[in-house]
C-alpha atoms as a PDB file:
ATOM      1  CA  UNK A   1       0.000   0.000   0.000  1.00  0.00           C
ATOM      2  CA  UNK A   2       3.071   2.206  -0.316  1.00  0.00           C
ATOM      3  CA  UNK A   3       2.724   3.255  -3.419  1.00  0.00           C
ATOM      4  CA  UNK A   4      -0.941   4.598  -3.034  1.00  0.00           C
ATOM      5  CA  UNK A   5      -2.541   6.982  -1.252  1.00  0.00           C
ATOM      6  CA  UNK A   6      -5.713   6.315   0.337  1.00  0.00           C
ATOM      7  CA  UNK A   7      -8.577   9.883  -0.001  1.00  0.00           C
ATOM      8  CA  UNK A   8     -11.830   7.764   1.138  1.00  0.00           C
ATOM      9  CA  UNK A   9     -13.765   4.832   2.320  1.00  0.00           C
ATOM     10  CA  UNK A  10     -15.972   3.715  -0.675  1.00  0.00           C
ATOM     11  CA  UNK A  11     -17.799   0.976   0.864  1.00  0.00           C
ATOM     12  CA  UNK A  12     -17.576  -1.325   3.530  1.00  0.00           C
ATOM     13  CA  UNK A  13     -18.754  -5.401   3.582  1.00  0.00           C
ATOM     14  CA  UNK A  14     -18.526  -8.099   6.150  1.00  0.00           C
ATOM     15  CA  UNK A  15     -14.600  -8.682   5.602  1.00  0.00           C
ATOM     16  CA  UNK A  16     -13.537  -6.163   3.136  1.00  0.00           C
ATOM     17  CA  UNK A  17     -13.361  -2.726   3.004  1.00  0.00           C
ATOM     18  CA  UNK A  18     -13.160  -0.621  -0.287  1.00  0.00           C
ATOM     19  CA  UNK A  19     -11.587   2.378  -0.814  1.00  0.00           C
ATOM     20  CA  UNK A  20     -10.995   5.191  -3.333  1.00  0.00           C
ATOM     21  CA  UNK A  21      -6.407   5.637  -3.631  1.00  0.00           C
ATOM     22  CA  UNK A  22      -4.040   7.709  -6.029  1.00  0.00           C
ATOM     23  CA  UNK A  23      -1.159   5.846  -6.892  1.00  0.00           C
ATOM     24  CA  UNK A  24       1.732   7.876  -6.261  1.00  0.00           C
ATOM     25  CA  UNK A  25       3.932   7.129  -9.212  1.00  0.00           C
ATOM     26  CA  UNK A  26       1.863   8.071 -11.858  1.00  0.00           C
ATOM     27  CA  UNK A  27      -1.390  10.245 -10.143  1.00  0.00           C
ATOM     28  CA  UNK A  28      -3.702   7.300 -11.264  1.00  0.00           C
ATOM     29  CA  UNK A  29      -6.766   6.853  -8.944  1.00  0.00           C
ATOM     30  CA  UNK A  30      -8.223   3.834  -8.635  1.00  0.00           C
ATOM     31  CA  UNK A  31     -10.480   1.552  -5.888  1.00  0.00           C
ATOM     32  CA  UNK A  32      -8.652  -0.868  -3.682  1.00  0.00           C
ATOM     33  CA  UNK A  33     -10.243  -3.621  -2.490  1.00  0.00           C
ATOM     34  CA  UNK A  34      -8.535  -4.621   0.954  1.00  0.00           C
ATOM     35  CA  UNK A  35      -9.822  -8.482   2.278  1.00  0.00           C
ATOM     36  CA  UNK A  36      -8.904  -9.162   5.813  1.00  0.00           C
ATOM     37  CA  UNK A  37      -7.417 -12.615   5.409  1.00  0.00           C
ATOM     38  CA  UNK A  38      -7.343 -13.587   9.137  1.00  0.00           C
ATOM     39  CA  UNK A  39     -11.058 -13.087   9.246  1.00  0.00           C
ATOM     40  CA  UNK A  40     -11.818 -15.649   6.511  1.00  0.00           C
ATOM     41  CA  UNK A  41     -12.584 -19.337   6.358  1.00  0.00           C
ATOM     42  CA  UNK A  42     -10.893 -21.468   4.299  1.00  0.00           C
ATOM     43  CA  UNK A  43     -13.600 -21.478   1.722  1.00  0.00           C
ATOM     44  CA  UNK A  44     -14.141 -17.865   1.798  1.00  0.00           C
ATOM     45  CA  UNK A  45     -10.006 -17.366   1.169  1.00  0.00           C
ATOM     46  CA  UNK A  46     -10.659 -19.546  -1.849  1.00  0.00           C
ATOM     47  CA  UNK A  47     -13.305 -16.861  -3.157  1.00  0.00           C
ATOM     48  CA  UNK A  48     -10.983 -14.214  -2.828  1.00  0.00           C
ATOM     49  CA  UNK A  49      -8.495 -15.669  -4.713  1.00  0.00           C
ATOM     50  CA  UNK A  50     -11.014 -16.488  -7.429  1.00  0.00           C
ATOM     51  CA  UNK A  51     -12.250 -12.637  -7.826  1.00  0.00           C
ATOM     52  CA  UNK A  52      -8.471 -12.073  -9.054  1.00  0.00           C
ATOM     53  CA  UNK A  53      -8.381 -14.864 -11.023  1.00  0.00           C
ATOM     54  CA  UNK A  54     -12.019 -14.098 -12.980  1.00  0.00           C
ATOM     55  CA  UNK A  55     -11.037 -10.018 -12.941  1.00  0.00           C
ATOM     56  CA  UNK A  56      -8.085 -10.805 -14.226  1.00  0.00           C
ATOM     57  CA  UNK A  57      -8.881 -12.678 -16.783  1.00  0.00           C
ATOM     58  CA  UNK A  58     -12.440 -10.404 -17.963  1.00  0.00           C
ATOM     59  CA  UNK A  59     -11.481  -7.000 -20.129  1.00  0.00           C
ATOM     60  CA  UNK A  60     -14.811  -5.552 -20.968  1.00  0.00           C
ATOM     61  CA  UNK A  61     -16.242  -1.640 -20.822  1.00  0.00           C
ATOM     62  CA  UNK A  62     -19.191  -3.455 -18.477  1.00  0.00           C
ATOM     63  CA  UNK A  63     -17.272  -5.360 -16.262  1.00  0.00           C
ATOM     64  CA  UNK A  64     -15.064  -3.635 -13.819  1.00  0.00           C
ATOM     65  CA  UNK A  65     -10.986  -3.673 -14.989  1.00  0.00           C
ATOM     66  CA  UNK A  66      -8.667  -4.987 -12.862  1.00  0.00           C
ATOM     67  CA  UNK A  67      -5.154  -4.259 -12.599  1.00  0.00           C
ATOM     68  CA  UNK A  68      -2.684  -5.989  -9.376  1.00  0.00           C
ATOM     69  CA  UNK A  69      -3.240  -7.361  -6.974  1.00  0.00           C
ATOM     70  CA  UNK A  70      -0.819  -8.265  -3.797  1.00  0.00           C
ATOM     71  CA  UNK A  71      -0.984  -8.906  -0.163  1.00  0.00           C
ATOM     72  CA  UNK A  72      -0.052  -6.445   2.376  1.00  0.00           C
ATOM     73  CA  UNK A  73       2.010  -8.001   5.753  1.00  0.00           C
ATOM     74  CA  UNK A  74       1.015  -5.873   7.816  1.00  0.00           C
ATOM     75  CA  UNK A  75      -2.780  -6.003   7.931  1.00  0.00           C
ATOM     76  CA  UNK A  76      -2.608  -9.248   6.468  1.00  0.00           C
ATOM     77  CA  UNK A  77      -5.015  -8.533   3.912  1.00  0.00           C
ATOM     78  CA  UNK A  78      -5.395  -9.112   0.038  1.00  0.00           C
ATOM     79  CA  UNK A  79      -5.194  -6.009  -1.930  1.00  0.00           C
ATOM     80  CA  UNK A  80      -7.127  -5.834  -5.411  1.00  0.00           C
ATOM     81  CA  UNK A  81      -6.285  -2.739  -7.190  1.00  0.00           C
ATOM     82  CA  UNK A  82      -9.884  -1.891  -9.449  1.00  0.00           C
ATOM     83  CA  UNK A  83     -10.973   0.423 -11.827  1.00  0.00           C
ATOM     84  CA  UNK A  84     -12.607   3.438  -9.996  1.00  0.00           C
ATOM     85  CA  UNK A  85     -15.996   3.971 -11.159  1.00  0.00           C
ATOM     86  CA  UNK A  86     -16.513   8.206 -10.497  1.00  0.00           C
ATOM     87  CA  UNK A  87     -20.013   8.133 -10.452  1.00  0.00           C
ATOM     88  CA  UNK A  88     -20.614   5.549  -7.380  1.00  0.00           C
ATOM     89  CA  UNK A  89     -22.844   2.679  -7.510  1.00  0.00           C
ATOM     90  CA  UNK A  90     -26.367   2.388  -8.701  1.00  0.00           C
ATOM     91  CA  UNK A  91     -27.899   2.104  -5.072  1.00  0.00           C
ATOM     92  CA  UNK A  92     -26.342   5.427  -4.582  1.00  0.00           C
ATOM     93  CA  UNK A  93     -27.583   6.874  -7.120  1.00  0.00           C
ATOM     94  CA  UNK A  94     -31.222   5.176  -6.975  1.00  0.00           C
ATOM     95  CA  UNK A  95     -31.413   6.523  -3.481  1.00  0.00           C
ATOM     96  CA  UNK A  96     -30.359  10.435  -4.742  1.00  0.00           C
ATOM     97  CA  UNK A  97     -33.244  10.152  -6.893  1.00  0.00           C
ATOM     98  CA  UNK A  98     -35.600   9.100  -4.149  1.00  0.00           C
ATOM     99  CA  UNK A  99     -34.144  12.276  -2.006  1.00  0.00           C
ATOM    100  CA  UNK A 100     -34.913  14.243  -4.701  1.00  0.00           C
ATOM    101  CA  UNK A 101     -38.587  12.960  -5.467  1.00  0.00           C
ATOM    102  CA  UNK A 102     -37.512  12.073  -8.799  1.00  0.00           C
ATOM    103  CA  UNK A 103     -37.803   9.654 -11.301  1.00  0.00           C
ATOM    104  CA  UNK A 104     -35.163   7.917 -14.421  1.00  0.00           C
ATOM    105  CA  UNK A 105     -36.094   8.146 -17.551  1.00  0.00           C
ATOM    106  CA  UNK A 106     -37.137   5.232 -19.534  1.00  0.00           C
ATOM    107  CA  UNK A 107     -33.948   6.166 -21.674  1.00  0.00           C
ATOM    108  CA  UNK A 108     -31.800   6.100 -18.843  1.00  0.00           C
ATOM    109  CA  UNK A 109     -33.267   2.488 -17.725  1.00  0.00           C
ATOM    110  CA  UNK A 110     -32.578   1.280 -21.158  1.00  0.00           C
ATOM    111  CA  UNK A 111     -29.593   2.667 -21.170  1.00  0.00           C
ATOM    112  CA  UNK A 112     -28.395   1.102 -17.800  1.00  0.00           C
ATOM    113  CA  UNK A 113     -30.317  -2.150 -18.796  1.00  0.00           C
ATOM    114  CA  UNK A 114     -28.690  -2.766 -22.453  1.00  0.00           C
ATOM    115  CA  UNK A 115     -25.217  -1.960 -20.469  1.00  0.00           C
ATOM    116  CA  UNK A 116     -26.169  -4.521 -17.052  1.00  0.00           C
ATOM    117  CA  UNK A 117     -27.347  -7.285 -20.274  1.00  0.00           C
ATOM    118  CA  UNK A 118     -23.950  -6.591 -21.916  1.00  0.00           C
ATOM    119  CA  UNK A 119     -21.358  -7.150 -18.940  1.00  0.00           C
ATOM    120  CA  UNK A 120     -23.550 -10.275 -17.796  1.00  0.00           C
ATOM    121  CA  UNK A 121     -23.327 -11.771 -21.561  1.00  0.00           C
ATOM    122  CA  UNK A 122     -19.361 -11.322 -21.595  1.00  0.00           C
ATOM    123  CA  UNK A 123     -19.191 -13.071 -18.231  1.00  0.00           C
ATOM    124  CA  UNK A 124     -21.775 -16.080 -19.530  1.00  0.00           C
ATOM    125  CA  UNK A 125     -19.561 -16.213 -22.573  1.00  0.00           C
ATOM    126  CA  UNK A 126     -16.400 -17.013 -20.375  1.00  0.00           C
ATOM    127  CA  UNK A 127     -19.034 -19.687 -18.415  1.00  0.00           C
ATOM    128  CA  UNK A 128     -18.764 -17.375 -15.325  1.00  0.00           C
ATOM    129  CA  UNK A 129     -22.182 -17.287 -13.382  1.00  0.00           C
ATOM    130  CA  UNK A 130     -21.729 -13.396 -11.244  1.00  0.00           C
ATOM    131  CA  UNK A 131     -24.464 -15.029  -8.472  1.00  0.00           C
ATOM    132  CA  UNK A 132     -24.576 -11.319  -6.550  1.00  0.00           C
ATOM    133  CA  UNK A 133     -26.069  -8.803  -9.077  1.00  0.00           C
ATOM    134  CA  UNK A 134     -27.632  -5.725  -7.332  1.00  0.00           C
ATOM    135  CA  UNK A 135     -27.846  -2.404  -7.676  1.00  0.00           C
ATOM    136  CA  UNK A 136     -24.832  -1.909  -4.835  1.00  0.00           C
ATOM    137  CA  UNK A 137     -22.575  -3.922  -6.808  1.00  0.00           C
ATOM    138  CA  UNK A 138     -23.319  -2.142 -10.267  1.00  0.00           C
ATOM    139  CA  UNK A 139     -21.210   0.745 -10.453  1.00  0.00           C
ATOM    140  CA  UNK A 140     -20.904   3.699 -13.170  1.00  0.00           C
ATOM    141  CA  UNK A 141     -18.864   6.353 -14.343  1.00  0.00           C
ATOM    142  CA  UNK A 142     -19.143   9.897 -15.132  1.00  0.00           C
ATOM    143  CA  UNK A 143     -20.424   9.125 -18.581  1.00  0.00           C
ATOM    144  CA  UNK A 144     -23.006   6.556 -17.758  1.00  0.00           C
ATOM    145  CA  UNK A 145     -20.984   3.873 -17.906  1.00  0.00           C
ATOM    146  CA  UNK A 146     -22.498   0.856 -16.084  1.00  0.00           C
ATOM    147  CA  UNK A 147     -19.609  -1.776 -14.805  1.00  0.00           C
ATOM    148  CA  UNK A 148     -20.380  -5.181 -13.330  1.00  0.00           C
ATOM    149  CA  UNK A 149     -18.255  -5.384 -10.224  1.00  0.00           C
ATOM    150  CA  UNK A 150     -17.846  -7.300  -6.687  1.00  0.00           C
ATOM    151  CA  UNK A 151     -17.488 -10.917  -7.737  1.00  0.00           C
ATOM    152  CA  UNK A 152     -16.226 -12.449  -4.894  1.00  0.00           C
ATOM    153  CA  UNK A 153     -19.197 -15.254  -4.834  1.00  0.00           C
ATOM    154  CA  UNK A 154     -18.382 -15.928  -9.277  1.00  0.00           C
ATOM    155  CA  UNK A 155     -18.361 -19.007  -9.794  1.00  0.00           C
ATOM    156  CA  UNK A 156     -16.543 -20.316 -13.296  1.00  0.00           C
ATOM    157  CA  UNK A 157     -18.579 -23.354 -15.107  1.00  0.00           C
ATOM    158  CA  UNK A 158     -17.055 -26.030 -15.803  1.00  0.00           C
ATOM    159  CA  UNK A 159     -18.777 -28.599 -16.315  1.00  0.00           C
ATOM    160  CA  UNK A 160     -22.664 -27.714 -17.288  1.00  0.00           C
ATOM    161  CA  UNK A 161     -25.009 -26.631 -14.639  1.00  0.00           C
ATOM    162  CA  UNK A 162     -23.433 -25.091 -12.068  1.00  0.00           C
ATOM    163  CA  UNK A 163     -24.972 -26.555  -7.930  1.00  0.00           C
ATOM    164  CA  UNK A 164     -24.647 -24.561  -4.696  1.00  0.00           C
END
C-alpha cells in the first residue's frame, strides 16, 4: 500500500473494506479492495483468490478492470487494485433520486439495462455465473458507464449446470 494513497472509504462489507487511492507514481486513482485474510474461512479465502483470477482474466467496458493485486504483511489482507468507477454505484444513485422525489427516464433504464445485459453476456460467454447482481454492486462512471463489479461469490462453469 506504499505506493498509493488512500482519499476515502468507498464501501464497507462483512470482511472487506473498499476504498478510493491515487497511486503515487503516476497520479492514477483507482479503488482498492482490501480483504482481511485472518477473518476468513478457508472457503471464503478460496473466493478471494477467485475474484483475481475471474477479474483478471475479464477486459470488458461493463465489467469492472482490474489491474494488481498483492498482499499487504502488515494487515494481512489481500489487496485488489480496481478500476474506480466516479459516479458511485447504482444504489447510490437510486437513493439520490428518491431524495430528490424524482424519477429515471425510460432512456436512462434502457440505457443502464442494455449496459447490465452486456457485462452479464461477456461473463456467460467465459461460463462465469456473477451469483450477486444488485444495484450496490453495479457501479458507473461519469459518462453513464455501467460496470459489473464485486465478484467475490463468481463461480466459473465447468462442467454444465453449475450446484450450490
Amino acid at each position: 500500500m506504499k505506493n498509493f494513497e488512500i482519499s476515502s472509504k468507498l464501501g464497507e462489507g462483512a470482511f472487506s473494506s473498499v476504498f478510493k487511492a491515487k497511486r503515487i507514481s503516476d497520479g492514477q486513482v483507482y479503488a482498492i479492495k482490501k480483504v482481511k485474510m485472518t477473518k476468513l474461512s478457508d472457503r471464503e479465502k478460496q473466493n478471494a483468490v477467485n475474484e483475481v483470477r475471474i477479474l483478471a482474466s475479464i477486459n470488458h467496458p461493463n465489467i469492472i478492470g482490474y489491474k494488481e493485486a498483492f498482499f499487504e504483511d502488515q494487515s494481512s489482507s489481500l489487496c485488489i487494485v480496481m478500476e474506480f468507477a466516479d459516479g458511485g454505484d447504482l444504489t447510490s444513485i437510486i437513493n439520490s433520486h428518491k431524495k430528490k422525489n424524482s424519477k429515471f427516464t425510460e432512456k436512462e433504464i434502457w440505457h443502464f439495462f442494455v449496459q447490465i445485459v452486456r457485462g452479464i453476456k461477456a461473463l456467460h460467454e467465459l461460463k462465469i455465473c456473477h451469483r450477486d447482481i444488485k444495484a450496490a454492486n453495479l457501479f458507473v462512471t461519469k459518462d453513464g458507464v455501467i460496470k459489473l463489479g464485486d465478484l467475490n461469490v463468481s463461480k466459473v462453469n465447468k462442467r454444465g449446470l453449475l450446484h450450490t
